[in-house]
PDB file of N, CA and C in Angstrom:
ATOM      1  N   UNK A   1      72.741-106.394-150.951  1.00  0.00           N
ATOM      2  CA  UNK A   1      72.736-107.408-149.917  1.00  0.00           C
ATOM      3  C   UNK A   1      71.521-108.300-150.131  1.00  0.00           C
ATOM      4  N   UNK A   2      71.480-109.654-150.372  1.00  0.00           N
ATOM      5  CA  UNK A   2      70.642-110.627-149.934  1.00  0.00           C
ATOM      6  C   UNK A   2      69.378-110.450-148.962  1.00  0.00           C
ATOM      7  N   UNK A   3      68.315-110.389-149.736  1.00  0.00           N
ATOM      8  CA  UNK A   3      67.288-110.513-148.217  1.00  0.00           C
ATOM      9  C   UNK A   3      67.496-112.184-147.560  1.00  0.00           C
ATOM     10  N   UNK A   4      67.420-111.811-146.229  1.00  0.00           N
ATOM     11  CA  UNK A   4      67.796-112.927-145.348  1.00  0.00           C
ATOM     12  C   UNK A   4      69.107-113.736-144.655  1.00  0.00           C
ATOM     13  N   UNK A   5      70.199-113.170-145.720  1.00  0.00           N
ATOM     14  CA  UNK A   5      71.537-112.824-144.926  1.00  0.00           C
ATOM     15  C   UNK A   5      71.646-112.004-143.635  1.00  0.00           C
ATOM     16  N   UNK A   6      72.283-112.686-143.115  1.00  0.00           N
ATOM     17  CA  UNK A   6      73.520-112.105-141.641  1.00  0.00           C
ATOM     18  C   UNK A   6      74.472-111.801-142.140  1.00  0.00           C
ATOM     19  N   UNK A   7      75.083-110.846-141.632  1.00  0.00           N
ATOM     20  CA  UNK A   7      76.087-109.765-142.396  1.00  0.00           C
ATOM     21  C   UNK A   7      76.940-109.353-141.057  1.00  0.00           C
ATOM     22  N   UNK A   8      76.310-109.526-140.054  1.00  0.00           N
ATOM     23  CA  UNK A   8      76.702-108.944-138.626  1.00  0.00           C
ATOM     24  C   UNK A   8      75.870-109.497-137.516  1.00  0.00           C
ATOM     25  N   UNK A   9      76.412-108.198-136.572  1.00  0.00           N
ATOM     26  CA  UNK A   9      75.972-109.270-135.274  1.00  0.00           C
ATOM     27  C   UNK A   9      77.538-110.190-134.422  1.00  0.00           C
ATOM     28  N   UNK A  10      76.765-110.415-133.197  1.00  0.00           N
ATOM     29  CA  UNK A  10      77.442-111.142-132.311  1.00  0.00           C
ATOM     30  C   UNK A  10      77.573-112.742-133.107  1.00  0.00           C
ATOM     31  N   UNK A  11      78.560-113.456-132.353  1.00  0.00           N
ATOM     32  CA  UNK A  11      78.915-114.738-132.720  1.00  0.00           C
ATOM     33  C   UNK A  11      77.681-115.962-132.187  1.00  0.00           C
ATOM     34  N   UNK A  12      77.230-116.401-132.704  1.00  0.00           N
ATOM     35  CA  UNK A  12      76.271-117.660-132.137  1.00  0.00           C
ATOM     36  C   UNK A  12      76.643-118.166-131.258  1.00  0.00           C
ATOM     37  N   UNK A  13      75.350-117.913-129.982  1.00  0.00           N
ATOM     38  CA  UNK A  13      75.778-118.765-128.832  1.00  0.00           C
ATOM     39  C   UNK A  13      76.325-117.849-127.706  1.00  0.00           C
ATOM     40  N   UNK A  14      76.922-116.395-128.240  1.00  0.00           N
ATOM     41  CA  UNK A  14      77.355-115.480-127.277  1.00  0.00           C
ATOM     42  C   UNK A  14      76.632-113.961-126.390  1.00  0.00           C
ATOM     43  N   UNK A  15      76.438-114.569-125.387  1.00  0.00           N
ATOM     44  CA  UNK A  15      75.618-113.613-124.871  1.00  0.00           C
ATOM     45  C   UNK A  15      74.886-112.248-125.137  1.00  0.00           C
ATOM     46  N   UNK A  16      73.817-111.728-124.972  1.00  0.00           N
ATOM     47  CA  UNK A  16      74.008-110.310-125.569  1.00  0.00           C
ATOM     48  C   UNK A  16      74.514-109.693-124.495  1.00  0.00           C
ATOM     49  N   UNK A  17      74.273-107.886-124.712  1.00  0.00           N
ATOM     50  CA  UNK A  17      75.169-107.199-123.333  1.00  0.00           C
ATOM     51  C   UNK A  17      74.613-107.015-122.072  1.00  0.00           C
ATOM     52  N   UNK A  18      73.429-107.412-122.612  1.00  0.00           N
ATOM     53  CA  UNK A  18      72.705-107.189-121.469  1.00  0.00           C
ATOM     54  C   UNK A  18      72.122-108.684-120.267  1.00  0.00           C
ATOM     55  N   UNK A  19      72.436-109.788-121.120  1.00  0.00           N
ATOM     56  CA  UNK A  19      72.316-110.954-120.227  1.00  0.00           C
ATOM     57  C   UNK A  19      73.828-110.975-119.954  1.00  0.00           C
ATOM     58  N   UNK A  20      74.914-110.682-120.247  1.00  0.00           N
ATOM     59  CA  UNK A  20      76.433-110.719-119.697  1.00  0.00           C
ATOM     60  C   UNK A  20      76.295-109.381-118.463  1.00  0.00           C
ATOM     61  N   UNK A  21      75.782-108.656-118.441  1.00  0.00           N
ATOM     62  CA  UNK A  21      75.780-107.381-117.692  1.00  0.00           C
ATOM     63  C   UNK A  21      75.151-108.190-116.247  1.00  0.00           C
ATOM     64  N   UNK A  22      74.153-108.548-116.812  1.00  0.00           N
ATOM     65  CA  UNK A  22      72.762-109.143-115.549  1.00  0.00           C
ATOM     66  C   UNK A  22      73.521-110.431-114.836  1.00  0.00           C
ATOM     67  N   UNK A  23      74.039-111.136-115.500  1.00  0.00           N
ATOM     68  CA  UNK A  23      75.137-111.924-115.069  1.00  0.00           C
ATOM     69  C   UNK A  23      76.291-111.839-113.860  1.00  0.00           C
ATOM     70  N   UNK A  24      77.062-111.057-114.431  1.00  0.00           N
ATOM     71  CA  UNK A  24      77.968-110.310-113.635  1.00  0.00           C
ATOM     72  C   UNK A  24      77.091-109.450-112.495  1.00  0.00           C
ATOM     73  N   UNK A  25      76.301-108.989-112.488  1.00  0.00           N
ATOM     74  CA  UNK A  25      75.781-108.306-111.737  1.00  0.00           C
ATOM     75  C   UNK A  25      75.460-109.455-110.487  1.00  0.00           C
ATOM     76  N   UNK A  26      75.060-110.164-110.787  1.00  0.00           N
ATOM     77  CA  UNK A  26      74.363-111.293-109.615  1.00  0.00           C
ATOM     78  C   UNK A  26      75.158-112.068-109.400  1.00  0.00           C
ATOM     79  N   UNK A  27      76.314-112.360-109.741  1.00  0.00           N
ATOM     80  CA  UNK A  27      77.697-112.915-109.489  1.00  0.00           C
ATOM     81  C   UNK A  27      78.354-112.320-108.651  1.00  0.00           C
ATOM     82  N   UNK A  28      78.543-110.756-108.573  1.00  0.00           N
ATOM     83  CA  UNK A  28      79.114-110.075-107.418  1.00  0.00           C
ATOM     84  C   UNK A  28      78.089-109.997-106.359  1.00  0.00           C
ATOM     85  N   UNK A  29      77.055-110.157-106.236  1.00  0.00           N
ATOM     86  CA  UNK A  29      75.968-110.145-105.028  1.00  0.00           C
ATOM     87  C   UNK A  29      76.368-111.225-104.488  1.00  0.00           C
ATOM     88  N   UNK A  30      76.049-112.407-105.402  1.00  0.00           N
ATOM     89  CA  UNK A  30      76.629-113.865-104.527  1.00  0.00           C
ATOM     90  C   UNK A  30      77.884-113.816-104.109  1.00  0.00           C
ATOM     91  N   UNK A  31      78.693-113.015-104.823  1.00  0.00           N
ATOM     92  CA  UNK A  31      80.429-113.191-104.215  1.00  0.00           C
ATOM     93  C   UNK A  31      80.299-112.384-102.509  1.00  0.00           C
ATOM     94  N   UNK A  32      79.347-111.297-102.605  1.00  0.00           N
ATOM     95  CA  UNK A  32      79.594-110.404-101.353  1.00  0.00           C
ATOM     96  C   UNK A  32      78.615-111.133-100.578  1.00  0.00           C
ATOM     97  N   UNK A  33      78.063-111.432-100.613  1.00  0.00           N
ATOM     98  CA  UNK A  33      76.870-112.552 -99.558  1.00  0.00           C
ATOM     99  C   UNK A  33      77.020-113.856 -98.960  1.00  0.00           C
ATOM    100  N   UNK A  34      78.110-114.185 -99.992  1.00  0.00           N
ATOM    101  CA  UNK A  34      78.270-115.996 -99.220  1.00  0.00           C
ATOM    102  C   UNK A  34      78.480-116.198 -97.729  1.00  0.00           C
ATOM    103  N   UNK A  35      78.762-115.239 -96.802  1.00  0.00           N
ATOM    104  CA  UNK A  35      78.983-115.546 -95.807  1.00  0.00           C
ATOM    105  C   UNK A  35      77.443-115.340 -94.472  1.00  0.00           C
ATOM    106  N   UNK A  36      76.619-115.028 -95.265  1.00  0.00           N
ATOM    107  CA  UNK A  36      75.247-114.538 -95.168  1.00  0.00           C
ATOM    108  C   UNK A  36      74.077-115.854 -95.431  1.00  0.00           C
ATOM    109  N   UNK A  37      74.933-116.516 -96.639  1.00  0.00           N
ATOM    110  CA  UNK A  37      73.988-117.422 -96.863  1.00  0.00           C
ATOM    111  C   UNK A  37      74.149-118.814 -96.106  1.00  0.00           C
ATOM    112  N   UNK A  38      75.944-118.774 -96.236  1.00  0.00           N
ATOM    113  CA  UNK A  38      75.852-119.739 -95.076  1.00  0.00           C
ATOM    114  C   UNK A  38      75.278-119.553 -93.706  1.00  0.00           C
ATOM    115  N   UNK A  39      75.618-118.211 -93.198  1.00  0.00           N
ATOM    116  CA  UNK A  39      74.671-118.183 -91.744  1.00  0.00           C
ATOM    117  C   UNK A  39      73.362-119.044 -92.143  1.00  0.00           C
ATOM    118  N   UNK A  40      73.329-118.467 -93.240  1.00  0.00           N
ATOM    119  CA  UNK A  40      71.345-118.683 -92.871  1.00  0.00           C
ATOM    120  C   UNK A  40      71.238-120.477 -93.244  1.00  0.00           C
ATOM    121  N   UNK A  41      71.771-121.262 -94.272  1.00  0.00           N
ATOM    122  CA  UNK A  41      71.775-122.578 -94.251  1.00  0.00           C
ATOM    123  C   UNK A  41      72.235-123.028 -92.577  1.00  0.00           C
ATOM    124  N   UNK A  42      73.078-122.562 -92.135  1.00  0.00           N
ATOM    125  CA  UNK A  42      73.444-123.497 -90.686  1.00  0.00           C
ATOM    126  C   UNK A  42      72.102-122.711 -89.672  1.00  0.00           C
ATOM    127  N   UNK A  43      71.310-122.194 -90.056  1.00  0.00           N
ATOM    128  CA  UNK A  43      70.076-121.409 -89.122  1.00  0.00           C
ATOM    129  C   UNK A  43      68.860-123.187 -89.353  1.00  0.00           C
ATOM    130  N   UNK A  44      68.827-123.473 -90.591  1.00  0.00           N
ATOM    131  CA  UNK A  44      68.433-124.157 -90.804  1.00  0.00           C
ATOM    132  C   UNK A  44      68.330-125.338 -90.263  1.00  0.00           C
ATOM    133  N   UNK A  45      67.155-125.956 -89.171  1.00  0.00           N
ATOM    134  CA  UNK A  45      67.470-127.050 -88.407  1.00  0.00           C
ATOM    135  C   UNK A  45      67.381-128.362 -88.891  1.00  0.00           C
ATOM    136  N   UNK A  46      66.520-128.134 -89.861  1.00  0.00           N
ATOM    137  CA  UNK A  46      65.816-129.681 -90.470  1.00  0.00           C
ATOM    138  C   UNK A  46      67.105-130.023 -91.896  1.00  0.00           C
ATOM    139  N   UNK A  47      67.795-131.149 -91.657  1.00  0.00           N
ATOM    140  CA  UNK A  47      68.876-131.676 -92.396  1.00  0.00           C
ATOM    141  C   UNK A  47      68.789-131.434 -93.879  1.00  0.00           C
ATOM    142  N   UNK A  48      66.895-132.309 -93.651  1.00  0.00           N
ATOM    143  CA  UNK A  48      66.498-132.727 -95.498  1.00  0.00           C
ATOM    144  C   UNK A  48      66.501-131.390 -96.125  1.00  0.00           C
ATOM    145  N   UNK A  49      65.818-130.494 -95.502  1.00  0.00           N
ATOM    146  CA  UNK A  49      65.789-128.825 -96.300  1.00  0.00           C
ATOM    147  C   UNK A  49      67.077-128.111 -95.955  1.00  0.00           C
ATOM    148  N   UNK A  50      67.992-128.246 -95.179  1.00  0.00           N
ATOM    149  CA  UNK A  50      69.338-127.719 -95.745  1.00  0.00           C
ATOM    150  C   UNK A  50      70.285-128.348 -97.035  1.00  0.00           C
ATOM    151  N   UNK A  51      69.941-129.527 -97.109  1.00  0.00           N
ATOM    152  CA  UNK A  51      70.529-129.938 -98.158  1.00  0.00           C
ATOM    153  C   UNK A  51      69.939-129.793 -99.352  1.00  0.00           C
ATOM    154  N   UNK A  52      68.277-129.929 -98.934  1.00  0.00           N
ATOM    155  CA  UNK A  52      68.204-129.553-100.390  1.00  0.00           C
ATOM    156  C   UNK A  52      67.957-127.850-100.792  1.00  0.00           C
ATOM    157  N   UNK A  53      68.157-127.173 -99.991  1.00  0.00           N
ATOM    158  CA  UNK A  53      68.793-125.817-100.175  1.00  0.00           C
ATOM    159  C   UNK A  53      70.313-125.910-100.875  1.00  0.00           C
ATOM    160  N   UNK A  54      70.948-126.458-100.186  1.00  0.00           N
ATOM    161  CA  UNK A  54      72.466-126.266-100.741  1.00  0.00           C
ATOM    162  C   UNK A  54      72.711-127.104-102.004  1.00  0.00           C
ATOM    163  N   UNK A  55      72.118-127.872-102.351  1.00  0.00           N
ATOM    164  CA  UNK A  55      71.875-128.921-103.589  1.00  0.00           C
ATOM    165  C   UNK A  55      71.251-127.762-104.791  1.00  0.00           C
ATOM    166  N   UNK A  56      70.127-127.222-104.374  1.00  0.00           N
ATOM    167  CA  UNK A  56      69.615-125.816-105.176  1.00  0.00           C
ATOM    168  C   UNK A  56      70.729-124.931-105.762  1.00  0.00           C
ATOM    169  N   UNK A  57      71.357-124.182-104.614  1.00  0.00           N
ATOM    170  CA  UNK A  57      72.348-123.036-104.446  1.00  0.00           C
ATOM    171  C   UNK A  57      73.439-123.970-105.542  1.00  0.00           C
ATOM    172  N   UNK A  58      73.752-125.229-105.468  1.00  0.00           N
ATOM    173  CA  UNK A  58      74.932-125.810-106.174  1.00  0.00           C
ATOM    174  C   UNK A  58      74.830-125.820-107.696  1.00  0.00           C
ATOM    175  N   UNK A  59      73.484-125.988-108.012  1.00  0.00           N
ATOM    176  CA  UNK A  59      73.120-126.602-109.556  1.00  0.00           C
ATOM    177  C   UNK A  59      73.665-124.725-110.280  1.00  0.00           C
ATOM    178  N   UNK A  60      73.936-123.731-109.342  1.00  0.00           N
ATOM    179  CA  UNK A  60      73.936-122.472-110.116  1.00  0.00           C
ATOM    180  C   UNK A  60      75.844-122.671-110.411  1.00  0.00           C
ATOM    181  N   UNK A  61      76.372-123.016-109.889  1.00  0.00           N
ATOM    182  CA  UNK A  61      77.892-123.180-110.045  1.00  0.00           C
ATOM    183  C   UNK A  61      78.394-124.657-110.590  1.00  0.00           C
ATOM    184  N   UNK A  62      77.782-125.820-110.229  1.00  0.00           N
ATOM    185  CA  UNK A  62      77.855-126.981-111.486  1.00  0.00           C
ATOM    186  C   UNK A  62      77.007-127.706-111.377  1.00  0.00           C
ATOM    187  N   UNK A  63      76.598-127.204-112.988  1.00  0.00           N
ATOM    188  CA  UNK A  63      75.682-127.322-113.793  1.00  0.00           C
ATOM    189  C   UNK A  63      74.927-128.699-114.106  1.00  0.00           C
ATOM    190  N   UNK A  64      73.710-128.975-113.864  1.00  0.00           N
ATOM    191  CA  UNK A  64      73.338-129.984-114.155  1.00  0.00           C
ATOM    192  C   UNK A  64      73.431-130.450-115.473  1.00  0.00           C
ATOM    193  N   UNK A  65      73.890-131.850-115.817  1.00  0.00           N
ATOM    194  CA  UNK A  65      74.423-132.784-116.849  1.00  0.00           C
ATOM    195  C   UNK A  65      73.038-132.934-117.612  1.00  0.00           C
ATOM    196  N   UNK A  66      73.292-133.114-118.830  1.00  0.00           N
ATOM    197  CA  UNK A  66      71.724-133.357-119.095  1.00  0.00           C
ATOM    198  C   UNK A  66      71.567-134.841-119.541  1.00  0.00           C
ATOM    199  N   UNK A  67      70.281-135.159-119.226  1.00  0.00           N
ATOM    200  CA  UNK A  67      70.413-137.031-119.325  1.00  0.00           C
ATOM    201  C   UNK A  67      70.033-137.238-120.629  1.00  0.00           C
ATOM    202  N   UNK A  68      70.696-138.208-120.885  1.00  0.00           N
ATOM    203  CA  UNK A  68      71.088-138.354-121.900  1.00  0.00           C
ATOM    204  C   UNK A  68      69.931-140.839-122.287  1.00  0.00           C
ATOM    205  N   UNK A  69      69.402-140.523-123.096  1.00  0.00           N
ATOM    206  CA  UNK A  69      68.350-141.692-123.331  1.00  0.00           C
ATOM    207  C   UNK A  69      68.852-142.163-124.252  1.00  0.00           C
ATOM    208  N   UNK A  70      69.844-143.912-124.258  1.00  0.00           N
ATOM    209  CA  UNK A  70      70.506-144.472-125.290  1.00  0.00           C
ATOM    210  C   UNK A  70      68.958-145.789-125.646  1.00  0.00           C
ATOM    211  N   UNK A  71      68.873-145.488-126.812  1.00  0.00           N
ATOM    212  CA  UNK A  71      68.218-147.126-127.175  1.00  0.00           C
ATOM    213  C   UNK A  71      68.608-147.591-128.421  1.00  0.00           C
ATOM    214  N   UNK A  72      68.358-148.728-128.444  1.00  0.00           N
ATOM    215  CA  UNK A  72      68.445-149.494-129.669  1.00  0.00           C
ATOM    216  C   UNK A  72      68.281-149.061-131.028  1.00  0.00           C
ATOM    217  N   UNK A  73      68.440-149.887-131.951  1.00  0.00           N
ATOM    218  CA  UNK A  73      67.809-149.947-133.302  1.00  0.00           C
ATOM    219  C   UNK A  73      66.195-149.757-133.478  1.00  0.00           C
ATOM    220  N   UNK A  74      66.127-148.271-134.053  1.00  0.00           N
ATOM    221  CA  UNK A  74      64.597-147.920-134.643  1.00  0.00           C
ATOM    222  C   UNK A  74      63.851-147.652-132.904  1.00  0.00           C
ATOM    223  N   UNK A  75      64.415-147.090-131.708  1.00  0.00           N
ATOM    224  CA  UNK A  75      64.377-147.051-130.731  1.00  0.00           C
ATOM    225  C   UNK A  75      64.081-148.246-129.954  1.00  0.00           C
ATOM    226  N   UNK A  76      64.468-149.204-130.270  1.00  0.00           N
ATOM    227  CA  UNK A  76      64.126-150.575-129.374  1.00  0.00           C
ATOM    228  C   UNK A  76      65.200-150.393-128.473  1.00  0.00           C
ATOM    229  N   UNK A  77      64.782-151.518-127.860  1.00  0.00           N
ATOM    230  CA  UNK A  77      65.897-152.149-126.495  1.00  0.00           C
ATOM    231  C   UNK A  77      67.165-151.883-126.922  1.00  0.00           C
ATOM    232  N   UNK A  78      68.131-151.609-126.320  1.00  0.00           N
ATOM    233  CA  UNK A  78      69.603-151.903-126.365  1.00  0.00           C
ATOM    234  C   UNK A  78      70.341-152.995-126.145  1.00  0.00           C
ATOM    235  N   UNK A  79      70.811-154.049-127.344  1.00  0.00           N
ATOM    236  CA  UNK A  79      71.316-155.552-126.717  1.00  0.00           C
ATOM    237  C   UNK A  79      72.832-155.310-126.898  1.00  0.00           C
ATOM    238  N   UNK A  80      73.108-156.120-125.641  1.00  0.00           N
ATOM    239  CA  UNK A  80      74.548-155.886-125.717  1.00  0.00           C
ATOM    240  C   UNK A  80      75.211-157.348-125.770  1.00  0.00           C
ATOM    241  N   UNK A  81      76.192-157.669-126.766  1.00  0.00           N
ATOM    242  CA  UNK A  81      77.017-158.347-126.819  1.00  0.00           C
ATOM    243  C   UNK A  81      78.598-158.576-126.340  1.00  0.00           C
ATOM    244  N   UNK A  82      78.397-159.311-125.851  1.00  0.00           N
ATOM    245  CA  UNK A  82      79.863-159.935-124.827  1.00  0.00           C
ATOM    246  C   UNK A  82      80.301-160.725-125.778  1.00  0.00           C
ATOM    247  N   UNK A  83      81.494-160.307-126.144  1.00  0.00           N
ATOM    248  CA  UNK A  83      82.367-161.737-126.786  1.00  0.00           C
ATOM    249  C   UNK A  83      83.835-162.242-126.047  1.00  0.00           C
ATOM    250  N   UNK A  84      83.757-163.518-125.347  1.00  0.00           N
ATOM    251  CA  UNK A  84      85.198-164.351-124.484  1.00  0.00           C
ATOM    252  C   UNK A  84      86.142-163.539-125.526  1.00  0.00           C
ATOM    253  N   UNK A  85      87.262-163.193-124.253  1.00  0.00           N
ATOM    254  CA  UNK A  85      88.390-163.050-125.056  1.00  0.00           C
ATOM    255  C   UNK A  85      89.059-164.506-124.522  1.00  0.00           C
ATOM    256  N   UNK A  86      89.942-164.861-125.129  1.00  0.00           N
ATOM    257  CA  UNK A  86      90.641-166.148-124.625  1.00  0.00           C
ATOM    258  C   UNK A  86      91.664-165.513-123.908  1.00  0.00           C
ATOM    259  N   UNK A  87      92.315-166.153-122.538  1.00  0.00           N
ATOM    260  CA  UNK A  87      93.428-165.737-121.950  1.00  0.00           C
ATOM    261  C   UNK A  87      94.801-166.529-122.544  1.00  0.00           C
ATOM    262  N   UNK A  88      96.027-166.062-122.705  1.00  0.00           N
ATOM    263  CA  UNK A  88      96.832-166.634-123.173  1.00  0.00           C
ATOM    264  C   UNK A  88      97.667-166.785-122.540  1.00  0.00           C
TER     265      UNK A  88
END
């Protein structure tokens, strides 16, 4: 065998057993609690900190997008060109 070959092993990118285990594990806590957590968000009097509680609690079920920085040529500005279409 090659020193420095992979020969085995899990697939790239796929959990090991123990972050899939820890996973699932805190997935069924949240499944048996949701009705707990809402109590406690509607306990919550002040608007701005319930929402941004529930804005928190959300980013764990969909997922924040990641931003994404378009620029130009050699990182300059981005120019954009419009060209008339003629109507016919």
């Amino acid at each position: 065998m090659a020193k420095g070959v992979k020969t085995g092993g899990r697939q790239p990118g796929s959990p090991n057993r123990v972050t899939r285990d820890v996973r699932a594990a805190i997935a069924i806590i949240a499944e048996n609690n949701i009705d707990t957590v809402q109590t406690w968000l509607h306990e919550i009097e002040d608007p701005g900190k319930r929402l941004d509680l529930f804005i928190r609690l959300l980013e764990y079920h969909v997922p924040k997008l990641a931003r994404t920085e378009m620029t130009g040529k050699d990182g300059g500005a981005l120019v954009y060109v419009f060209e008339k279409i003629d109507e016919q």
